[in-house]
N, C-alpha and C. Protein backbone atom coordinates (compact mmCIF):
# COMPACT_ATOMS: atom_id res chain seq x y z
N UNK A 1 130.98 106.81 74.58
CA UNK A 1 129.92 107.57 75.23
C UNK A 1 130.54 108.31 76.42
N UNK A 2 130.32 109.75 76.56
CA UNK A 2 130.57 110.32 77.80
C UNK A 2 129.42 110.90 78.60
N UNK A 3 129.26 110.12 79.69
CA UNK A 3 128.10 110.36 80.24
C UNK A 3 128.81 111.04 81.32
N UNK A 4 127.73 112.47 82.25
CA UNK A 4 127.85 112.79 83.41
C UNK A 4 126.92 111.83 84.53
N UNK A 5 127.56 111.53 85.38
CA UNK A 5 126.41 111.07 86.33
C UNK A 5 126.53 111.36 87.48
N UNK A 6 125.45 111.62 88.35
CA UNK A 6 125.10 112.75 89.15
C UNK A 6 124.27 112.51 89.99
N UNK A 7 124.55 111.97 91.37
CA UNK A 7 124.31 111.23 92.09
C UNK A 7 122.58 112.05 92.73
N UNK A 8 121.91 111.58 93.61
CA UNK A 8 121.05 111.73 93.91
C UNK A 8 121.11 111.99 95.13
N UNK A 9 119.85 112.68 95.79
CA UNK A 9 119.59 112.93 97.69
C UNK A 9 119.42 111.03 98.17
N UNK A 10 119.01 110.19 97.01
CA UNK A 10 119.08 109.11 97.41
C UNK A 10 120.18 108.28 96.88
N UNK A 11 121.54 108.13 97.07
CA UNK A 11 122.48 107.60 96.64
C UNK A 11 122.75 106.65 95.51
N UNK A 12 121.48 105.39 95.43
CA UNK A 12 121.72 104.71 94.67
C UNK A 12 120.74 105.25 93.36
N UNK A 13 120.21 106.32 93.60
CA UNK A 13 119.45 106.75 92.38
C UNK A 13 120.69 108.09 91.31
N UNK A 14 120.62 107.61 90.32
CA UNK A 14 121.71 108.24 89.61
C UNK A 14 120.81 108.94 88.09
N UNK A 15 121.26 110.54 88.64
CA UNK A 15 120.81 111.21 86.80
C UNK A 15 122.47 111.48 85.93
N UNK A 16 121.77 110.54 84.82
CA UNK A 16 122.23 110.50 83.93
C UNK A 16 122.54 111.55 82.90
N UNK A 17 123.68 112.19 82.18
CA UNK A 17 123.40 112.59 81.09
C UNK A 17 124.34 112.21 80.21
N UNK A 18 123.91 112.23 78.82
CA UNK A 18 124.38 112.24 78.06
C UNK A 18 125.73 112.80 77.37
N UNK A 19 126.40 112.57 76.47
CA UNK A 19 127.07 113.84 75.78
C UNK A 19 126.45 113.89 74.38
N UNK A 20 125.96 115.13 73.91
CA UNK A 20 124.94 115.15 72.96
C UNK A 20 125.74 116.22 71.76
N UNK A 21 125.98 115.37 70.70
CA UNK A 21 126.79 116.31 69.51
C UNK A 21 125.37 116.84 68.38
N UNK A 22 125.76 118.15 68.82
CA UNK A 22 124.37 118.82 67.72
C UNK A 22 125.38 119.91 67.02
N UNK A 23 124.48 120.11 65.76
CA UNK A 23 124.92 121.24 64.75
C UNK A 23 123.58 121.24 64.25
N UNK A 24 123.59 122.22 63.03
CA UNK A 24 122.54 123.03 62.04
C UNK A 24 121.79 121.32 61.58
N UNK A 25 121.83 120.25 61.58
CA UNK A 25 121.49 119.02 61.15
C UNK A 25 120.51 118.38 62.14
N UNK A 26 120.95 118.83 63.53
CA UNK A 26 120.07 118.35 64.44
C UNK A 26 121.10 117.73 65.72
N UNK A 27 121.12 116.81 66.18
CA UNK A 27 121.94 116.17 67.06
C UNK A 27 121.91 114.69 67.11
N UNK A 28 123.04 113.64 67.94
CA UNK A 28 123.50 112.43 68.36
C UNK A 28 123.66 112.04 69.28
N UNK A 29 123.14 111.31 69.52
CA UNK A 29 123.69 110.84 70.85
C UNK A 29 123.66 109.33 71.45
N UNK A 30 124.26 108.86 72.24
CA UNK A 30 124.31 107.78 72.36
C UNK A 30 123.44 107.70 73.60
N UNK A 31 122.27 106.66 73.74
CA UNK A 31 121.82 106.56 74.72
C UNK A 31 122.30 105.46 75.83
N UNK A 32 122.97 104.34 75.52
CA UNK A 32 123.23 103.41 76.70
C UNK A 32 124.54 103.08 75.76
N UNK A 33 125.19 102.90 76.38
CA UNK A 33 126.83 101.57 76.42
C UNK A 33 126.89 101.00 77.80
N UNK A 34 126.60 99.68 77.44
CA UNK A 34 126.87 98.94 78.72
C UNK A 34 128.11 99.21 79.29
N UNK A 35 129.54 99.12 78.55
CA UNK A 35 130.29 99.14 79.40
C UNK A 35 130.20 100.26 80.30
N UNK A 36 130.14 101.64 80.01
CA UNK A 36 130.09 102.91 80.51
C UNK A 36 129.52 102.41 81.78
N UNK A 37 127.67 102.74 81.38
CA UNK A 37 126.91 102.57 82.62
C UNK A 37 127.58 101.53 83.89
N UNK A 38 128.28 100.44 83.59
CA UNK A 38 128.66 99.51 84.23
C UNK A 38 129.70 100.41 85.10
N UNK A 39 130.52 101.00 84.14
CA UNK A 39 132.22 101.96 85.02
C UNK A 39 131.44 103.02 86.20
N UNK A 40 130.20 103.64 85.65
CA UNK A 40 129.73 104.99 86.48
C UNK A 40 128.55 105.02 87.30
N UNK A 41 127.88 103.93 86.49
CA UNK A 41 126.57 104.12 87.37
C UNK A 41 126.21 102.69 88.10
N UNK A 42 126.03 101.68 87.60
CA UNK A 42 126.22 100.68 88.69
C UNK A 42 126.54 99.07 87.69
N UNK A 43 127.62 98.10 88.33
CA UNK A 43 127.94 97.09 87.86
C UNK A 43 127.12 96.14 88.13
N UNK A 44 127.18 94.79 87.06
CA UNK A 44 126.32 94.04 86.99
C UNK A 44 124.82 94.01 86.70
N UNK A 45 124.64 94.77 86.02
CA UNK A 45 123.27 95.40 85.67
C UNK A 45 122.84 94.71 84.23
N UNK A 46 121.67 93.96 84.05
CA UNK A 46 121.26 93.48 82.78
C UNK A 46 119.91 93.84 82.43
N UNK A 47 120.01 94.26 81.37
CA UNK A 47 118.52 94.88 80.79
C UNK A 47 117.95 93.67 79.90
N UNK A 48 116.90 93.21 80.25
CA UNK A 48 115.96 92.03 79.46
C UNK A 48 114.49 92.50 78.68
N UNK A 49 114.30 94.22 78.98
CA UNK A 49 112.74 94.44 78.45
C UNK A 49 113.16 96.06 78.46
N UNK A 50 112.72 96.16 77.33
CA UNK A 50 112.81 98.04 76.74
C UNK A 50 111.21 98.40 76.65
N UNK A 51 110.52 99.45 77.06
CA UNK A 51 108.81 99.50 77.39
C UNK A 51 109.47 100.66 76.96
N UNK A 52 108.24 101.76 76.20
CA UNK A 52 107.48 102.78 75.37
C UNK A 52 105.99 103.23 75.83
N UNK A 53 105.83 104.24 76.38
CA UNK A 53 104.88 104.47 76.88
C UNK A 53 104.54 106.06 76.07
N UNK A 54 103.33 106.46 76.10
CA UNK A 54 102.80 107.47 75.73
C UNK A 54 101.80 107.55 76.01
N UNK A 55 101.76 108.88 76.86
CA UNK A 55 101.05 109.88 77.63
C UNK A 55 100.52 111.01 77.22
N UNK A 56 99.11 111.75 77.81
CA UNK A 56 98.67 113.02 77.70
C UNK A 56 99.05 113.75 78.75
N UNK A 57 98.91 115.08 78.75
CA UNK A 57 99.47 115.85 79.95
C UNK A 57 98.53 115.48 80.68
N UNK A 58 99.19 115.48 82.30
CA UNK A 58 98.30 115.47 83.67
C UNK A 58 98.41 113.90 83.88
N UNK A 59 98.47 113.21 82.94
CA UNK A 59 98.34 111.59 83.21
C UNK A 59 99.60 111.49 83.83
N UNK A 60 99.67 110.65 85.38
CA UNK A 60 100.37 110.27 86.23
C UNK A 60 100.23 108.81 86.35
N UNK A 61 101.63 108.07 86.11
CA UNK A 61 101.82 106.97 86.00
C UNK A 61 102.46 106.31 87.10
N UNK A 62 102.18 105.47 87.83
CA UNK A 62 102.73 104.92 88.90
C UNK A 62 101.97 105.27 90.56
N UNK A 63 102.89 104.68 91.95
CA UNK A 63 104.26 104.61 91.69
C UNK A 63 104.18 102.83 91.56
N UNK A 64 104.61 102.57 90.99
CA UNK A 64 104.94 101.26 90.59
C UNK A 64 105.89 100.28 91.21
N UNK A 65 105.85 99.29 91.77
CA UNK A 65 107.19 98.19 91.73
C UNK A 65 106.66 96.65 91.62
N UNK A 66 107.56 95.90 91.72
CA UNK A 66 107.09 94.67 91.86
C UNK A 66 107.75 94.02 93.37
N UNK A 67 106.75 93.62 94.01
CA UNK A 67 107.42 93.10 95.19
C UNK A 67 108.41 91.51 95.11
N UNK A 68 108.23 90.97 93.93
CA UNK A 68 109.27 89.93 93.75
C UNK A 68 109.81 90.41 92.24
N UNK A 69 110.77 89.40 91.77
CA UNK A 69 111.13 90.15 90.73
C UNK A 69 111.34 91.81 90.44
N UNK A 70 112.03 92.28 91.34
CA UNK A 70 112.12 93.49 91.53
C UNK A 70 113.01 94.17 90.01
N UNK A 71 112.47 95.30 89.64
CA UNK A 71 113.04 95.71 88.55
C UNK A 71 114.16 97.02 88.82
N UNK A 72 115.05 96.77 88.17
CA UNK A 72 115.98 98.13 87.90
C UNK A 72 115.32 98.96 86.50
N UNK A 73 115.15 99.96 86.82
CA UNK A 73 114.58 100.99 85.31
C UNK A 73 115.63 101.94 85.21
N UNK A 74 115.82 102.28 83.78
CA UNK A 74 116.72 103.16 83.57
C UNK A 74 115.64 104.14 81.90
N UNK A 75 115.63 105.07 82.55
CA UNK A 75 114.29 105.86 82.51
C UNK A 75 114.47 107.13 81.86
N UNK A 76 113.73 107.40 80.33
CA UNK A 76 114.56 108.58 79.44
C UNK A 76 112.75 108.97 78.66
N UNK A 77 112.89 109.94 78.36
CA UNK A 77 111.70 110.98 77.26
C UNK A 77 112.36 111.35 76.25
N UNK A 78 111.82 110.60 75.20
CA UNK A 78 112.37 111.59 73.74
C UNK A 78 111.11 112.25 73.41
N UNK A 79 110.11 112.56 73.76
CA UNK A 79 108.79 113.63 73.45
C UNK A 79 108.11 113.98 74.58
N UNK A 80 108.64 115.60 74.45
CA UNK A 80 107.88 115.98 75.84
C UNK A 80 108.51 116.06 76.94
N UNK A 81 107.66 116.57 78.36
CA UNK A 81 108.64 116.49 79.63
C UNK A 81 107.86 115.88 80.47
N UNK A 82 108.74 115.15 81.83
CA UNK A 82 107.63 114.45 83.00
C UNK A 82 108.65 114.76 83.86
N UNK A 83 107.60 114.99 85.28
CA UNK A 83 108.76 114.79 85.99
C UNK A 83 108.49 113.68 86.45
N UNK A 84 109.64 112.87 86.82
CA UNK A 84 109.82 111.21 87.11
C UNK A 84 110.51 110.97 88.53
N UNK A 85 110.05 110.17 89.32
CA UNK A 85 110.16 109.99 90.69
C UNK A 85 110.35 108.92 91.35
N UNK A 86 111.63 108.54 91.87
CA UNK A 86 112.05 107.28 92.98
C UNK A 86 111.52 107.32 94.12
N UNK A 87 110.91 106.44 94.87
CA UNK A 87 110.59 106.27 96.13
C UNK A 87 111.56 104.91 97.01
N UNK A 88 112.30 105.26 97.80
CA UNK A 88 113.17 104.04 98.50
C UNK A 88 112.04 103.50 99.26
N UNK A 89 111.93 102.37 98.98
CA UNK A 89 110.78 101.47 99.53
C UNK A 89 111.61 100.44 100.62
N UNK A 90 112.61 99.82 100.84
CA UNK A 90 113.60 99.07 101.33
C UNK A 90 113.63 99.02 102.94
N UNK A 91 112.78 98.80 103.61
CA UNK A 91 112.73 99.16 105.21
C UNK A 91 113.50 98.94 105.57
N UNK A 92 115.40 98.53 105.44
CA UNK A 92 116.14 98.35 106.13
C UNK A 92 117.04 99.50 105.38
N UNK A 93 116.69 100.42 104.56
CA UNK A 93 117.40 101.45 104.01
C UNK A 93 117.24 102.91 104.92
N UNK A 94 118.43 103.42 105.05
CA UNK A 94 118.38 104.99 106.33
C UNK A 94 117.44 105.48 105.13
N UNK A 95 117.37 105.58 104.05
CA UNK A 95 116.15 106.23 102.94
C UNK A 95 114.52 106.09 102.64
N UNK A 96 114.59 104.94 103.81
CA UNK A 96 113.32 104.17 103.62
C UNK A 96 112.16 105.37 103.37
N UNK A 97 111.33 105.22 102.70
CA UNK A 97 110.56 106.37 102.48
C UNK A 97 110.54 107.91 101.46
N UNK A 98 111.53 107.80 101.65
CA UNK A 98 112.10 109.19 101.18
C UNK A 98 111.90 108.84 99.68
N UNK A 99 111.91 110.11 98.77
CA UNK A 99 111.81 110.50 97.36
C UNK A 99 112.79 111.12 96.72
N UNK A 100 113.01 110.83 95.31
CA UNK A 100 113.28 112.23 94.71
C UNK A 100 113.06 112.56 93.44
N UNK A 101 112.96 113.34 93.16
CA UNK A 101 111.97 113.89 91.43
C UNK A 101 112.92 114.59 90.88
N UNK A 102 112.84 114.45 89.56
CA UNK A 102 113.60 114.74 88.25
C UNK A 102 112.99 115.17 87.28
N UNK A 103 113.17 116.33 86.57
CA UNK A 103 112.42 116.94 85.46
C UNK A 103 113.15 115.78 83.98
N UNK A 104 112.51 115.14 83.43
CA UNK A 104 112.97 114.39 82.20
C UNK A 104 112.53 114.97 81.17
N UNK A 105 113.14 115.58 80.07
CA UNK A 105 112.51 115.96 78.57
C UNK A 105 113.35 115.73 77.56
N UNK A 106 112.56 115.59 76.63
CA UNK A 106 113.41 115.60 75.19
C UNK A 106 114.63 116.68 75.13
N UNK A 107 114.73 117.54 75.46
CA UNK A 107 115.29 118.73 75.03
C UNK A 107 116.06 118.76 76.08
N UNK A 108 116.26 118.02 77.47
CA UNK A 108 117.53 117.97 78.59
C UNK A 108 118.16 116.43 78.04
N UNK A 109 117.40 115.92 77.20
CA UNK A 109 118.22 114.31 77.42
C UNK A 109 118.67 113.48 78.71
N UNK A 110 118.03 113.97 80.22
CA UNK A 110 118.63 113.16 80.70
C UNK A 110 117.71 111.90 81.02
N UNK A 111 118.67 110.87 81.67
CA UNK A 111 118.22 109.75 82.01
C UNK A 111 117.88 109.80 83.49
N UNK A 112 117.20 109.09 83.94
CA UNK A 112 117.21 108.57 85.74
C UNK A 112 117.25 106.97 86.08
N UNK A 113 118.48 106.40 86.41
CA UNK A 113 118.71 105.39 87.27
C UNK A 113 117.96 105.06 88.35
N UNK A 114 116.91 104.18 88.26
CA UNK A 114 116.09 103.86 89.78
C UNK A 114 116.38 102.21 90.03
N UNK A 115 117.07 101.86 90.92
CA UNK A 115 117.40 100.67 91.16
C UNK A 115 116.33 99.74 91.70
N UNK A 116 116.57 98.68 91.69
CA UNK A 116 115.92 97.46 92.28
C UNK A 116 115.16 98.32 93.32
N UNK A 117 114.05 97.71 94.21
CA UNK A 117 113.96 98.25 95.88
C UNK A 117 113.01 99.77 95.89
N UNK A 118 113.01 100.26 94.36
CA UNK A 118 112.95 101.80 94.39
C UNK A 118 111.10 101.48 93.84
N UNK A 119 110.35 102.04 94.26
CA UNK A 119 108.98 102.51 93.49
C UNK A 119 108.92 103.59 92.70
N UNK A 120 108.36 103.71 91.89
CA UNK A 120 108.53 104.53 90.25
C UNK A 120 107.39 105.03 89.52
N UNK A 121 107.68 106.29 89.55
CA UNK A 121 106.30 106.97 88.52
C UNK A 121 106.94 108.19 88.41
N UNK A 122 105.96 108.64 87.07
CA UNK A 122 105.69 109.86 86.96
C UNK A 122 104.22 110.64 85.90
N UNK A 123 104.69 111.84 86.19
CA UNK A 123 103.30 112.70 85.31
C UNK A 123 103.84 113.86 84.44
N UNK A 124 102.95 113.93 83.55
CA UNK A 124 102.87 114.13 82.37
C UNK A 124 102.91 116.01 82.53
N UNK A 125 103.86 116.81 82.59
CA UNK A 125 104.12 117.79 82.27
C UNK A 125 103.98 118.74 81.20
N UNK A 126 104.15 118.29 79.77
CA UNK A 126 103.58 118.99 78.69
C UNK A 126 102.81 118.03 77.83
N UNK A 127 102.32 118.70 76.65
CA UNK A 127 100.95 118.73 76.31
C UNK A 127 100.87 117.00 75.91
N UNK A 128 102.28 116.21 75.62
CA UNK A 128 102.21 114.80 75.67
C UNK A 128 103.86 114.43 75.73
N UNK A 129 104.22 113.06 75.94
CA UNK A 129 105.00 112.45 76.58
C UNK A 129 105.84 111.40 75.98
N UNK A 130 106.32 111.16 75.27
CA UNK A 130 107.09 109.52 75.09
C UNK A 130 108.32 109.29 75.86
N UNK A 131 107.89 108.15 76.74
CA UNK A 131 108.63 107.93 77.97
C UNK A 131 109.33 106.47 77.12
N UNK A 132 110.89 105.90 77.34
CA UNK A 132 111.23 105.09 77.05
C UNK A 132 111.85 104.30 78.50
N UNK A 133 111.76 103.12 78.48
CA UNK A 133 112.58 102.70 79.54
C UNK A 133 113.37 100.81 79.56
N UNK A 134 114.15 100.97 79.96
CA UNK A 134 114.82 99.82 80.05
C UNK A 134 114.55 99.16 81.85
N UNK A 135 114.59 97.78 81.55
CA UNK A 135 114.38 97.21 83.00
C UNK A 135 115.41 95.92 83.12
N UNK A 136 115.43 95.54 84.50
CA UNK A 136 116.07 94.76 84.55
C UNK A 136 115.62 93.15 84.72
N UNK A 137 114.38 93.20 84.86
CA UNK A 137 113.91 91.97 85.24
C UNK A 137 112.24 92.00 84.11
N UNK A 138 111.88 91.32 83.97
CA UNK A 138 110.43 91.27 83.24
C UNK A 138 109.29 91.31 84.14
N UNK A 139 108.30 91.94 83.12
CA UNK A 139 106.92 92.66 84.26
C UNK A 139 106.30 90.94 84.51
N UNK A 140 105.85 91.19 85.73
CA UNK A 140 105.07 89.63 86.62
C UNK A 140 103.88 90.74 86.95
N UNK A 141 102.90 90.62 86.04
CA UNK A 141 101.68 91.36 87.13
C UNK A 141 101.14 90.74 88.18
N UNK A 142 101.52 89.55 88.65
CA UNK A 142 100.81 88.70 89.67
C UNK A 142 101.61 89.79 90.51
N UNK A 143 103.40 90.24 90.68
CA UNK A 143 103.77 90.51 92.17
C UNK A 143 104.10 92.36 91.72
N UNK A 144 102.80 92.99 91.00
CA UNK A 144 103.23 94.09 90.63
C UNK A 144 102.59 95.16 92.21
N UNK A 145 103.11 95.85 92.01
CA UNK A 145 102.12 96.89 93.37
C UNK A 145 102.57 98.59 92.68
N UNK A 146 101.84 98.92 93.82
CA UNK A 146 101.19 100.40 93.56
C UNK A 146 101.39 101.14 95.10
N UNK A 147 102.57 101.76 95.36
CA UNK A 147 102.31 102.91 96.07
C UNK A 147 101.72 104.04 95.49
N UNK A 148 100.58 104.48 96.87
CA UNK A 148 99.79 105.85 96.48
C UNK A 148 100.64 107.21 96.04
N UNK A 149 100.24 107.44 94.93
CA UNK A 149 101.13 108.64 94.52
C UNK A 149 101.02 109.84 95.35
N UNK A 150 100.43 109.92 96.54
CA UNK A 150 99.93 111.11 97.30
C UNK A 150 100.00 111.02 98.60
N UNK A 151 100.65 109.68 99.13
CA UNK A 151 100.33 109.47 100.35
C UNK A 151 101.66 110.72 101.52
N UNK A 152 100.34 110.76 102.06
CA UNK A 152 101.06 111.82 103.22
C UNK A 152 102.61 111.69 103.87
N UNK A 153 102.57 110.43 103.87
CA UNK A 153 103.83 109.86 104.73
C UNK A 153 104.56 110.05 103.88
N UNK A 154 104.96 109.78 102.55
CA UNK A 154 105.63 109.63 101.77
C UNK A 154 106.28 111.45 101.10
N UNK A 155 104.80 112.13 100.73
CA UNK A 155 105.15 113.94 100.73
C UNK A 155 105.83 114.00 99.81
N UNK A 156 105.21 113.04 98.36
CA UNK A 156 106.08 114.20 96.95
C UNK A 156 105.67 114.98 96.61
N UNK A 157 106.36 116.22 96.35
CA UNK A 157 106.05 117.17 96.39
C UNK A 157 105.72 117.73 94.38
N UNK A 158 104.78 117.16 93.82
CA UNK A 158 104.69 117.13 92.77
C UNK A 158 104.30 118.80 91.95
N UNK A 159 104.97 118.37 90.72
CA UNK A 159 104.89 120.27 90.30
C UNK A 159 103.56 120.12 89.34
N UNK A 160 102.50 120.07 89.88
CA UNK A 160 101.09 120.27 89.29
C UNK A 160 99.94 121.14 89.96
N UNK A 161 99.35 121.49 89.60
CA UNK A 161 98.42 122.14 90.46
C UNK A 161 96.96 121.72 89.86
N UNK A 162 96.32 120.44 89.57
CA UNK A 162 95.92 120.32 89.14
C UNK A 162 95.58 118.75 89.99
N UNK A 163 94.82 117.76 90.45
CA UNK A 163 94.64 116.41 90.08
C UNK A 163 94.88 115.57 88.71
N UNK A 164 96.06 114.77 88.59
CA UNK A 164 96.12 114.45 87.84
C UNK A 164 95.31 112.83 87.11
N UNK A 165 95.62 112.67 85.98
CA UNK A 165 94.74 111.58 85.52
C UNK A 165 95.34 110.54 85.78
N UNK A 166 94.92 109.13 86.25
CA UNK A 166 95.02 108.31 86.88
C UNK A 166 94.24 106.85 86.51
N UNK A 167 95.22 105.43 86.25
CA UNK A 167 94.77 104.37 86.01
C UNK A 167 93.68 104.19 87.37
N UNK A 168 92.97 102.60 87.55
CA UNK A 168 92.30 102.99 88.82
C UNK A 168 92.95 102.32 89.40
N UNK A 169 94.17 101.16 89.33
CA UNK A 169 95.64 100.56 89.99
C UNK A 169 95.86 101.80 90.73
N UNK A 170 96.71 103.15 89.63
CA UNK A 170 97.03 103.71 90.58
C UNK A 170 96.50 104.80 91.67
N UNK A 171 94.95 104.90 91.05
CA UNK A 171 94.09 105.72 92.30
C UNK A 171 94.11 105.01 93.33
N UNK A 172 94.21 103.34 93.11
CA UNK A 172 93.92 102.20 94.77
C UNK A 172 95.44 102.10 95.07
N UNK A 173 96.12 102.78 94.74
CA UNK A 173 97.54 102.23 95.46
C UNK A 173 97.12 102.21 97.20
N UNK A 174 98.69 101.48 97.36
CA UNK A 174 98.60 101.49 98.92
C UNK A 174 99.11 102.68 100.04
N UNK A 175 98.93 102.97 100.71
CA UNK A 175 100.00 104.11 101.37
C UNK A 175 101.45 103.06 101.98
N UNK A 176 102.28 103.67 102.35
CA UNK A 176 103.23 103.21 102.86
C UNK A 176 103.15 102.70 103.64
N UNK A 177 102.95 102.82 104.83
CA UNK A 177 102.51 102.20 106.17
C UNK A 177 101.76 100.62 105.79
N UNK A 178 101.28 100.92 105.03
CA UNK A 178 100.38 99.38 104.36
C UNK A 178 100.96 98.73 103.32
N UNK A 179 101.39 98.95 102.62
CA UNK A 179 102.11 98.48 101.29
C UNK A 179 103.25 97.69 101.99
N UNK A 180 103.40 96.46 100.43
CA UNK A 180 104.56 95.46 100.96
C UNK A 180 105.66 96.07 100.66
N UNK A 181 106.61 95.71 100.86
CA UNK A 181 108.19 96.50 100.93
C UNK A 181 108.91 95.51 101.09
N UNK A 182 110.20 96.19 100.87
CA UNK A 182 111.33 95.21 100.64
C UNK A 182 112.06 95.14 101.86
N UNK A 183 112.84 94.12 102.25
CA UNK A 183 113.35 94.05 103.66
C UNK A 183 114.17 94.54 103.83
């Protein structure tokens, strides 16, 4: 596998790509080799739960984390586009707060690396979505949380012009200032 990887405004968040062999047949590609990811994007990393999600446009998912059992996601679309978004949640991180968004589609192949510590979502860009993702730890809904996808402090700057559709988890998220966080 030859992957590019391509660091982020937030360091430990890494976009991924692929190397993708296409002709008149269609294309290949390899989506994960552990060893790789391990050489480029980060060591010691174990994936225990692969999640499949599918979306309508406008539906905004997240931002998501778990305050124990914290998950690493490694985060890909084979139908459709979203853009998909890290939030450094980590109050002892110079990033604390800060974001950054990634256009994901079938047709760019790339991936997004959001580590442990990071809160996670995104919304639904065209007319529908199949979001795939790998994690590192298994979902605990007892220690799951919800940063507000809108909160002021936080200022993602999302490419919609529209209110998007929304679980009611993530309409009650928390704002930052209130939400638990990582130390």
């Amino acid at each position: 596998m030859a992957i590019q990887v391509t660091a982020t405004s937030l360091p430990e968040v890494k976009v991924i790509e692929p190397k993708v062999f296409g002709d008149a047949r269609g294309y290949f590609l390899e989506s994960f080799n552990a060893r790789e990811f391990a050489e480029k994007v980060a060591s010691g990393v174990e994936f225990v739960q692969d999640n499949h999600s599918r979306s309508a446009k406008g539906v905004l998912r997240g931002l998501h984390y778990q305050i124990q059992h914290a998950q690493g996601k490694l985060v890909r679309v084979v139908e459709g586009e979203v853009f998909d978004v890290a939030v450094d949640i980590r109050r002892s991180s110079p990033n604390f707060g800060k974001w950054e968004g990634v256009v994901l589609s079938a047709e760019n192949h790339k991936q997004l690396w959001v580590p442990p510590g990071f809160a996670h979502g995104f919304v639904v860009l065209s007319e529908s979505a199949q979001f795939l993702y790998k994690t590192t730890d298994y979902w605990f809904p007892e220690f799951e949380r919800t940063l507000l996808w809108n909160d002021p402090e936080v200022g993602i700057d999302w490419p919609i012009g529209f209110e998007p559709l929304l679980a009611a988890k993530d309409a009650a998220g928390s704002r930052l200032s209130d939400a638990e966080v990582y130390a």
